[in-house]
Protein backbone atom coordinates (compact mmCIF):
# COMPACT_ATOMS: atom_id res chain seq x y z
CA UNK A 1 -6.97 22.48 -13.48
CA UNK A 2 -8.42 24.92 -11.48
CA UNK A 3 -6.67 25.59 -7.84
CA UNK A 4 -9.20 26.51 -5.03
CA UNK A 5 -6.81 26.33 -1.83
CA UNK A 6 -3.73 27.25 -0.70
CA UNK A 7 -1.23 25.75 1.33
CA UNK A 8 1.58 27.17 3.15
CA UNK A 9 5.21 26.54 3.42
CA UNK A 10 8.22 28.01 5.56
CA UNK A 11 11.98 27.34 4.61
CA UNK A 12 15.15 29.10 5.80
CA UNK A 13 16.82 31.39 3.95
CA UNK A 14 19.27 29.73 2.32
CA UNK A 15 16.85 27.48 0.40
CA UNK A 16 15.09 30.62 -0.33
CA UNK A 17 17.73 31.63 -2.03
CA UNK A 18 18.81 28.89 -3.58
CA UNK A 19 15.16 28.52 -5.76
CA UNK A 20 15.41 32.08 -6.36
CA UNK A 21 18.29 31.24 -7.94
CA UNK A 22 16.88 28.55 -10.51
CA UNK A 23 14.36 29.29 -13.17
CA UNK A 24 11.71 26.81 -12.03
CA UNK A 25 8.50 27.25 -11.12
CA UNK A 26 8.27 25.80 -7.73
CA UNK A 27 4.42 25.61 -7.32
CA UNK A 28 4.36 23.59 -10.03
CA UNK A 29 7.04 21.22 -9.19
CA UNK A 30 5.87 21.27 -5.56
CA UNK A 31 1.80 20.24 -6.64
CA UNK A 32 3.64 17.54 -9.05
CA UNK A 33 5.41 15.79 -6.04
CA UNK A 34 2.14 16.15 -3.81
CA UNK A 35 -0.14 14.53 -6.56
CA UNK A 36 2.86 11.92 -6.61
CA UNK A 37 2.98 10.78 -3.06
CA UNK A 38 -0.81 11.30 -3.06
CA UNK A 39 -1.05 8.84 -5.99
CA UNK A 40 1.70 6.38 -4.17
CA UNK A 41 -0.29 6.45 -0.95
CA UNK A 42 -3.42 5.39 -2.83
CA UNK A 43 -1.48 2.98 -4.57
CA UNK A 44 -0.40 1.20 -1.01
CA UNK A 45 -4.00 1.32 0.19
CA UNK A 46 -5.19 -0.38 -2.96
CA UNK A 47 -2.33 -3.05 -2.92
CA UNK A 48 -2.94 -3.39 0.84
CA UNK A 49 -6.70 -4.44 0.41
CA UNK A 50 -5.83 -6.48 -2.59
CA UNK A 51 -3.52 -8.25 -0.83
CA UNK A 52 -5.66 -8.78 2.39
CA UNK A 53 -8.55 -10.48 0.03
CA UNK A 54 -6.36 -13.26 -1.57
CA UNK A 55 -4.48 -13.99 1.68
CA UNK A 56 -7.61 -14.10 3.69
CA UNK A 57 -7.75 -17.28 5.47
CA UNK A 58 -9.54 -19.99 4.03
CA UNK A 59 -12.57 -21.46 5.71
CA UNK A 60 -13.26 -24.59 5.10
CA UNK A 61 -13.06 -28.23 6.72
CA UNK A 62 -9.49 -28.56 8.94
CA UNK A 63 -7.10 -30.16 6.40
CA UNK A 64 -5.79 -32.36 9.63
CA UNK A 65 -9.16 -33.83 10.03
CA UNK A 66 -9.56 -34.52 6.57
CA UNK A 67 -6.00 -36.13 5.80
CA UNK A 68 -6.40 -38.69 9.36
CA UNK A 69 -9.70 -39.16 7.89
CA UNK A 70 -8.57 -40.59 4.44
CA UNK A 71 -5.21 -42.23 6.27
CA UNK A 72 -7.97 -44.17 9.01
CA UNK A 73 -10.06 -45.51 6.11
CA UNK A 74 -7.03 -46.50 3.46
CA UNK A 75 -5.27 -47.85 6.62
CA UNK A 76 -7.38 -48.33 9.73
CA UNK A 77 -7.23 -46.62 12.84
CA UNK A 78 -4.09 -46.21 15.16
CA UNK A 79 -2.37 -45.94 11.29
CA UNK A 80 0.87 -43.25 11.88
């Protein structure tokens, strides 16, 4: 993977010091968690549209309409 940008970060000291204190390489760790949250996000937006297209609302003739129909013809009008 070739890297073309660069971002920059600030942290206090003490943090500093504390991952100068560890053996890992924080780039790396720090493009894993991006690519992570990036993939999560994308994730969301996918699950988000899915869900949107299945729950869409139905058109179609009002159920109501069609259920007094049946009821008036089986039983007559004025039928409860």
């Amino acid at each position: 993977m070739a890297y073309e940008e660069a971002i920059l970060i600030k942290i206090d000291k003490t943090t500093k010091k504390k991952m100068s204190s560890t053996q890992d390489n924080w780039s790396e760790l720090i493009r894993t968690f991006i690519q992570k949250e990036l993939n999560k996000k994308r994730n969301v937006a996918k699950a988000e549209r899915l869900r949107a297209k299945l729950f869409r609302r139905v058109k179609g003739p009002d159920s109501t309409a069609v259920i007094r129909e049946m009821r008036d013809s089986r039983y007559g009008p004025n039928s409860a």
